[in-house]
N, C-alpha and C. Protein backbone atom coordinates (compact mmCIF):
# COMPACT_ATOMS: atom_id res chain seq x y z
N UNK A 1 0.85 -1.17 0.00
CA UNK A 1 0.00 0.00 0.00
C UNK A 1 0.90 1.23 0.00
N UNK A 2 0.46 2.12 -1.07
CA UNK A 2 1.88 3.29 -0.96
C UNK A 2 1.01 4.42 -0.34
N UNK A 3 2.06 5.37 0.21
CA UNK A 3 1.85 6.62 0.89
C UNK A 3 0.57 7.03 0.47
N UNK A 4 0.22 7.59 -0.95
CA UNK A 4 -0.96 8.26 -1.36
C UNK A 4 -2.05 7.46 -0.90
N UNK A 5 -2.06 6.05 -1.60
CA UNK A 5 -3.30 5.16 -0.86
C UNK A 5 -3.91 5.56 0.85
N UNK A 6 -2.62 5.19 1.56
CA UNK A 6 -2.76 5.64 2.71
C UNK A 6 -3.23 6.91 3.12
N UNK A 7 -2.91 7.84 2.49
CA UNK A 7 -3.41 9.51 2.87
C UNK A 7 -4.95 9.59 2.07
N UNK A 8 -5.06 9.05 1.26
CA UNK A 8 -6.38 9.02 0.29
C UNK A 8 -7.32 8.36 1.62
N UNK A 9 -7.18 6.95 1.96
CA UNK A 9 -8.00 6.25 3.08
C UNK A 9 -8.39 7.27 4.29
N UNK A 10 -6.51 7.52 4.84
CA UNK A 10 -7.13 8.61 6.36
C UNK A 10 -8.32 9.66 5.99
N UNK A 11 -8.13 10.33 4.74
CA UNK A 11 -9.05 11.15 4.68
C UNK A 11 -10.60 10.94 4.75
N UNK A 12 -10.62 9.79 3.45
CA UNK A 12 -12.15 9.35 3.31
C UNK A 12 -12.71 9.30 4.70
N UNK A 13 -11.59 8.51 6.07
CA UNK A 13 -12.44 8.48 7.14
C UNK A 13 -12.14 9.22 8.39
N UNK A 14 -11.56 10.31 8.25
CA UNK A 14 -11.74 11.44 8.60
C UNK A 14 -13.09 12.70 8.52
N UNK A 15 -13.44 12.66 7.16
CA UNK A 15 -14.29 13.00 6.74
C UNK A 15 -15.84 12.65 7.22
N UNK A 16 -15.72 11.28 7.23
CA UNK A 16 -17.09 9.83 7.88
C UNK A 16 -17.05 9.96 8.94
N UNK A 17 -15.89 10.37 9.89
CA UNK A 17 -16.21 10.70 10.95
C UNK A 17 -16.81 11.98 11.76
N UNK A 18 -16.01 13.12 10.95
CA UNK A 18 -16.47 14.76 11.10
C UNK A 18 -17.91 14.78 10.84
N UNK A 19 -18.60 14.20 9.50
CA UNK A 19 -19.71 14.24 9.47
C UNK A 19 -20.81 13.62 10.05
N UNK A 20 -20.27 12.27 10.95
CA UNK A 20 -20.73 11.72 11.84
C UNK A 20 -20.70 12.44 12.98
N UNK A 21 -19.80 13.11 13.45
CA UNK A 21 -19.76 14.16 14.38
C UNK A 21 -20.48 15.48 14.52
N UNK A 22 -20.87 15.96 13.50
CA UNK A 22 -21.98 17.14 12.44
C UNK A 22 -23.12 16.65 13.02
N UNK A 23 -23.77 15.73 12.82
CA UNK A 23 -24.64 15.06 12.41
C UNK A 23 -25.51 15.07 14.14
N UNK A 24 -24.39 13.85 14.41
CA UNK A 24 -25.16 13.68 16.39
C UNK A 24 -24.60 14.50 17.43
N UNK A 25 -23.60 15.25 16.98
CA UNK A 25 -23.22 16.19 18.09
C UNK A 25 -22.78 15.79 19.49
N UNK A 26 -22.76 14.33 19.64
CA UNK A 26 -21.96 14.04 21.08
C UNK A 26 -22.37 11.99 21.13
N UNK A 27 -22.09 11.64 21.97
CA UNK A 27 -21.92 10.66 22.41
C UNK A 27 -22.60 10.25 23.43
N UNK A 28 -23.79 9.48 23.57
CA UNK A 28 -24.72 9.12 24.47
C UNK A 28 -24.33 7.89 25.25
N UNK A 29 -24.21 7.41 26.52
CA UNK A 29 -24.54 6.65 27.12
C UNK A 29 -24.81 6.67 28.77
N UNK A 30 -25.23 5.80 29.19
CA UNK A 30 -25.95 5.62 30.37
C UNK A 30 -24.87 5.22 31.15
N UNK A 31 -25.63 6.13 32.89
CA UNK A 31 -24.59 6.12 34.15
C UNK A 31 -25.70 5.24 34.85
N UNK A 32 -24.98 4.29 35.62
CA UNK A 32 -25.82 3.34 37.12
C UNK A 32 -25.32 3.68 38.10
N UNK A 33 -25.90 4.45 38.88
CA UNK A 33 -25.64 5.51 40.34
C UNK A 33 -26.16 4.76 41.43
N UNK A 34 -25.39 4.28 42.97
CA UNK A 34 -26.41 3.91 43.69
C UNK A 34 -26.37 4.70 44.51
N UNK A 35 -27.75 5.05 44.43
CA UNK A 35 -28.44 6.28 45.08
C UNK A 35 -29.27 6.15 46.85
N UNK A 36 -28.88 4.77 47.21
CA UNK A 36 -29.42 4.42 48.67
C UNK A 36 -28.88 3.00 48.64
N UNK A 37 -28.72 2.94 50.00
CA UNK A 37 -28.42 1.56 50.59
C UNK A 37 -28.46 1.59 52.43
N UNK A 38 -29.88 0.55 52.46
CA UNK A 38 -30.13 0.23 53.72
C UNK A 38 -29.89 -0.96 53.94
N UNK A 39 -28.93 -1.44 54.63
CA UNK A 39 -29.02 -3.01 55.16
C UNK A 39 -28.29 -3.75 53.85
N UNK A 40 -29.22 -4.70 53.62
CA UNK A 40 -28.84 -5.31 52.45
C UNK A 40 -29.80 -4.67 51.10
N UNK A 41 -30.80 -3.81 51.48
CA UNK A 41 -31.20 -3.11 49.99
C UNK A 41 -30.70 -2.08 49.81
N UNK A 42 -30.63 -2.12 48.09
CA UNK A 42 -30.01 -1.20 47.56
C UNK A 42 -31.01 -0.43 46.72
N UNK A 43 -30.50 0.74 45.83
CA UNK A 43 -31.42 1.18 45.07
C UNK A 43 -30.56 1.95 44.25
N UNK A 44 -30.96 1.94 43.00
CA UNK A 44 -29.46 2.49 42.50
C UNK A 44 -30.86 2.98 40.84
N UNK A 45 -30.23 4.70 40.16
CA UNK A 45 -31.03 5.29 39.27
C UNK A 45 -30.07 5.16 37.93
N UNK A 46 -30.43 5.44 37.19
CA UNK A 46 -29.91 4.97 35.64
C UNK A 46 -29.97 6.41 34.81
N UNK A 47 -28.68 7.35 34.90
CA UNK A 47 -28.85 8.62 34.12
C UNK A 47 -28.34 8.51 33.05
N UNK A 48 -29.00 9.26 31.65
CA UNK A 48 -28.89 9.21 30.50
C UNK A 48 -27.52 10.45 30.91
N UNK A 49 -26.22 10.29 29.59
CA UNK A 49 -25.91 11.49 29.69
C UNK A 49 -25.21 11.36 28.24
N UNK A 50 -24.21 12.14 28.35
CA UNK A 50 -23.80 12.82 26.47
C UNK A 50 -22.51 12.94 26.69
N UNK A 51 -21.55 13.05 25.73
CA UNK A 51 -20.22 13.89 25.89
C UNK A 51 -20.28 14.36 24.23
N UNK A 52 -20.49 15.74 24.79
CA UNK A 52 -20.85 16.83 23.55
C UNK A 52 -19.51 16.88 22.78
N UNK A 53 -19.67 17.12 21.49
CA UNK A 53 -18.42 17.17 20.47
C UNK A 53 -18.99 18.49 19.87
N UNK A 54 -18.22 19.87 20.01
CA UNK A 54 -18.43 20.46 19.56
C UNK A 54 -18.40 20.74 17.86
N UNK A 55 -19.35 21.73 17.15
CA UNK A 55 -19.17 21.71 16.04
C UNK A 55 -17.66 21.43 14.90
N UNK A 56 -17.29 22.65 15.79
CA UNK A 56 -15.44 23.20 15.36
C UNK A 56 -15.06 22.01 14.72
N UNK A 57 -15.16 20.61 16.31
CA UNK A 57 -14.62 19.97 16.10
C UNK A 57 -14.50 18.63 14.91
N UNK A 58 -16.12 18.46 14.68
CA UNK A 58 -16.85 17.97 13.11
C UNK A 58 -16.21 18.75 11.79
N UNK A 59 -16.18 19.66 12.13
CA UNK A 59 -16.13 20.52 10.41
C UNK A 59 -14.38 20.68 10.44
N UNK A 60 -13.87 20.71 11.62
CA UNK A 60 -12.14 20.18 11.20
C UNK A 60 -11.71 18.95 10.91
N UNK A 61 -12.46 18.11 11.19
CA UNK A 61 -12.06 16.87 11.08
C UNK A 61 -12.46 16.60 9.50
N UNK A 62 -13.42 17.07 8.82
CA UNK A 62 -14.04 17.06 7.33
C UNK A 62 -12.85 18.23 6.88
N UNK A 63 -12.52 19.35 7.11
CA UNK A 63 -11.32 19.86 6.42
C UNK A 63 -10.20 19.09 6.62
N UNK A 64 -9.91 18.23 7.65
CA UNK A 64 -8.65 17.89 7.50
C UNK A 64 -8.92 16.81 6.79
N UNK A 65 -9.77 15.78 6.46
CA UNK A 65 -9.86 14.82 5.56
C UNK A 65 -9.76 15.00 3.76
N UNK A 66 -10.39 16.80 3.99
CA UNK A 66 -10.62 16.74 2.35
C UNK A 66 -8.87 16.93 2.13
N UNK A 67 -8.30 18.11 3.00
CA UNK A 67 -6.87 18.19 2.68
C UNK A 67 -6.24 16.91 2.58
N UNK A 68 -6.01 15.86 3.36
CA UNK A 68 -5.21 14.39 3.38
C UNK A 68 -5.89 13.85 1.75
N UNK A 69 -6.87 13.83 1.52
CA UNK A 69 -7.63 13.43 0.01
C UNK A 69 -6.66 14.37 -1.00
N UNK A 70 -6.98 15.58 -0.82
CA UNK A 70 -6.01 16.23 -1.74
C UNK A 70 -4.40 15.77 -1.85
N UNK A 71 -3.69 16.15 -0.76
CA UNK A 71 -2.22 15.74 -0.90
C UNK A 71 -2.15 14.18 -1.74
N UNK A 72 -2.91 12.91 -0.91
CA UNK A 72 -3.00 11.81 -1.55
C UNK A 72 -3.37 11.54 -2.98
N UNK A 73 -4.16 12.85 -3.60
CA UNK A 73 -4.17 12.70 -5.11
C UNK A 73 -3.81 13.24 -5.35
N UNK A 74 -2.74 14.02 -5.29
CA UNK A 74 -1.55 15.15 -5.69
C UNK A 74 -0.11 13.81 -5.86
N UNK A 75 -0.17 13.13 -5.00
CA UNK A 75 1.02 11.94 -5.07
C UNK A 75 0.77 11.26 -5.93
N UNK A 76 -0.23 10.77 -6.25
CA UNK A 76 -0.65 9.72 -6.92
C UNK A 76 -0.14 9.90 -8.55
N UNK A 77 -0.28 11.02 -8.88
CA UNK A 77 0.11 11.66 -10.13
C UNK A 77 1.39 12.15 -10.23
């Protein structure tokens, strides 16, 4: 696999990812908190939460893919 191939690939999924990042804006999953404990019962709540990806950070990741696409078809030739 030569250099360009390689810079051609990072980009394509650079790009798949920025716009995946565009798209949902953060990362969802669930926290299990225990929220009481008497004796031997417990009780424990289930919070939804996120880790936000800011825009910036989507639409650089799609510029830096189209650039790695470019250089990689700049080699290629």
């Amino acid at each position: 696999m030569t250099v360009a191939v390689k810079l051609t690939l990072a980009g394509v999924v650079l790009i798949a990812l920025g716009v995946l990042a565009l798209i949902y804006r953060g990362i969802p999953y669930q926290n299990e908190e225990q929220v009481l404990q008497v004796g031997p019962f417990r009780a424990s709540a289930v919070q939804d939460k996120s880790i936000e990806i800011p825009p910036a950070v989507g639409a650089g990741m799609v510029g830096a893919g189209a650039l790695l696409l470019i250089i990689g078809g700049r080699r290629r030739s």
